[in-house]
Protein backbone atom coordinates (compact mmCIF):
# COMPACT_ATOMS: atom_id res chain seq x y z
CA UNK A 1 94.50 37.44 45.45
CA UNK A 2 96.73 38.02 48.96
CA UNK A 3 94.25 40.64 50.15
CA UNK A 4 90.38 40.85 50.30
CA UNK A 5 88.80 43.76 47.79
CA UNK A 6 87.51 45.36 51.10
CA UNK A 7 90.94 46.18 52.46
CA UNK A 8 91.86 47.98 48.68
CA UNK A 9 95.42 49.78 48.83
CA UNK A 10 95.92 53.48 47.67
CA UNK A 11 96.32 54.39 43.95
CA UNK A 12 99.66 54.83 44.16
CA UNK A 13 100.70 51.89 46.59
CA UNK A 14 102.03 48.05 45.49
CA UNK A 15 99.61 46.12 43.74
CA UNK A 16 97.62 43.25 45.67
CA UNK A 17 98.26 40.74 43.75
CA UNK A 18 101.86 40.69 43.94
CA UNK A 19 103.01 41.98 40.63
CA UNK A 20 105.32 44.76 42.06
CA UNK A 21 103.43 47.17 39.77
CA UNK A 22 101.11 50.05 41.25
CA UNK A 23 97.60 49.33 42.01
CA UNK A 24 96.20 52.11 39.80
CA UNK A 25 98.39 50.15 36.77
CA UNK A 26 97.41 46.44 37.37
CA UNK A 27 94.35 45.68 39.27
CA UNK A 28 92.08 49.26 39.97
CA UNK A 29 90.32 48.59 36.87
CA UNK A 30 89.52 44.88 37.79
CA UNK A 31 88.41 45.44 41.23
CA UNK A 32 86.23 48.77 39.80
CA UNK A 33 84.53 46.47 37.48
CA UNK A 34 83.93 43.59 40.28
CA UNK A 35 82.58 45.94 42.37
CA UNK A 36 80.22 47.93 39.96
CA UNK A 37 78.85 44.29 39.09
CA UNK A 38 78.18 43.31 42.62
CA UNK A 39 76.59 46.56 43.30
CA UNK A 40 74.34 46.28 39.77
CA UNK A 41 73.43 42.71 40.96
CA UNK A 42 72.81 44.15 44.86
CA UNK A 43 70.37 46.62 42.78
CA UNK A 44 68.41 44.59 41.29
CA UNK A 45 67.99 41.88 43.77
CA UNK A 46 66.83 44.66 46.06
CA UNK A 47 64.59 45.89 43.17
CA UNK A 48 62.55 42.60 42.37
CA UNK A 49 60.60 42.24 45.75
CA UNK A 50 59.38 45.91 45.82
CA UNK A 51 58.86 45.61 42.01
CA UNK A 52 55.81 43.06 43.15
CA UNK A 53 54.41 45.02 45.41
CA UNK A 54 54.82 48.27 43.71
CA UNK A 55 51.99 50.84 44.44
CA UNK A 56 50.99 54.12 41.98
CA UNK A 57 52.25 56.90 42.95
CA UNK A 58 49.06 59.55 44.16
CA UNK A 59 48.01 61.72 41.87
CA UNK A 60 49.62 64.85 41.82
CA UNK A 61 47.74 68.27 42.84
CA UNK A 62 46.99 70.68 40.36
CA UNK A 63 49.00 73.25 39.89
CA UNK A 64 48.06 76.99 41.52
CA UNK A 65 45.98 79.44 39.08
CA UNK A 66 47.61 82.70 39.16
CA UNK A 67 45.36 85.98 39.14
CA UNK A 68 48.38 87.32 37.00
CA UNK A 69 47.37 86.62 33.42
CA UNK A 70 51.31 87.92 32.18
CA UNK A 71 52.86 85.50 34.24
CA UNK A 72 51.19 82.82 32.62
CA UNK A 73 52.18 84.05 29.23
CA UNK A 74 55.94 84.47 29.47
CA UNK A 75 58.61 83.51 31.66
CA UNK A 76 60.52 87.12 30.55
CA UNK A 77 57.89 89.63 31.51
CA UNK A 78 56.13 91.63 29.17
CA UNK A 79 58.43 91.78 26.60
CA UNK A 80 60.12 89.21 24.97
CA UNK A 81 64.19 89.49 24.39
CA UNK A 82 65.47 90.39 20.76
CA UNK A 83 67.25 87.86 19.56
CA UNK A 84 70.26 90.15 18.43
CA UNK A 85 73.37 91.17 20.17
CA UNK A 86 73.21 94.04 22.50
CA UNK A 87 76.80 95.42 20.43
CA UNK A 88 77.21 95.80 16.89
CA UNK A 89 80.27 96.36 14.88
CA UNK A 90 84.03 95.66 16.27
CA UNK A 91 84.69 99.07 17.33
């Protein structure tokens, strides 16, 4: 390649490589793929040390008793909604 992936050119401007085509037409897909690879293998070389020396995550608190017992029981309120339209018939 003439140019390093870091300096990429536009969609729309000549290709890198020297093909006279458009970059989004010869070499975007490449260069997407080379660089979604070096960030996958960036990713998991950052993720094996930690992966050692993982630690649990602290239990979580329990969650707040209400004094409310028809909050607890539905997420609507006190009544639940009807399951049929609110119009019927087409006219």
């Amino acid at each position: 390649m003439a140019a390093p992936i870091s300096t990429r050119p536009g969609r729309n401007q000549p290709c890198h490589c020297g093909s006279g085509r458009k970059y989004k037409q010869c070499c975007l897909e490449k260069d997407d793929a080379r660089a979604a690879a070096a960030r996958a293998k960036g990713a998991a070389d950052a993720a094996e040390p930690s992966s050692e020396a993982a630690t649990p995550a602290p239990p979580r608190a329990p969650k707040h008793q209400t004094q409310q017992p028809w909050k607890a029981a539905t997420s609507r309120g006190f009544a639940p909604r009807t399951r049929m339209p609110r119009k019927v018939g087409g006219g």
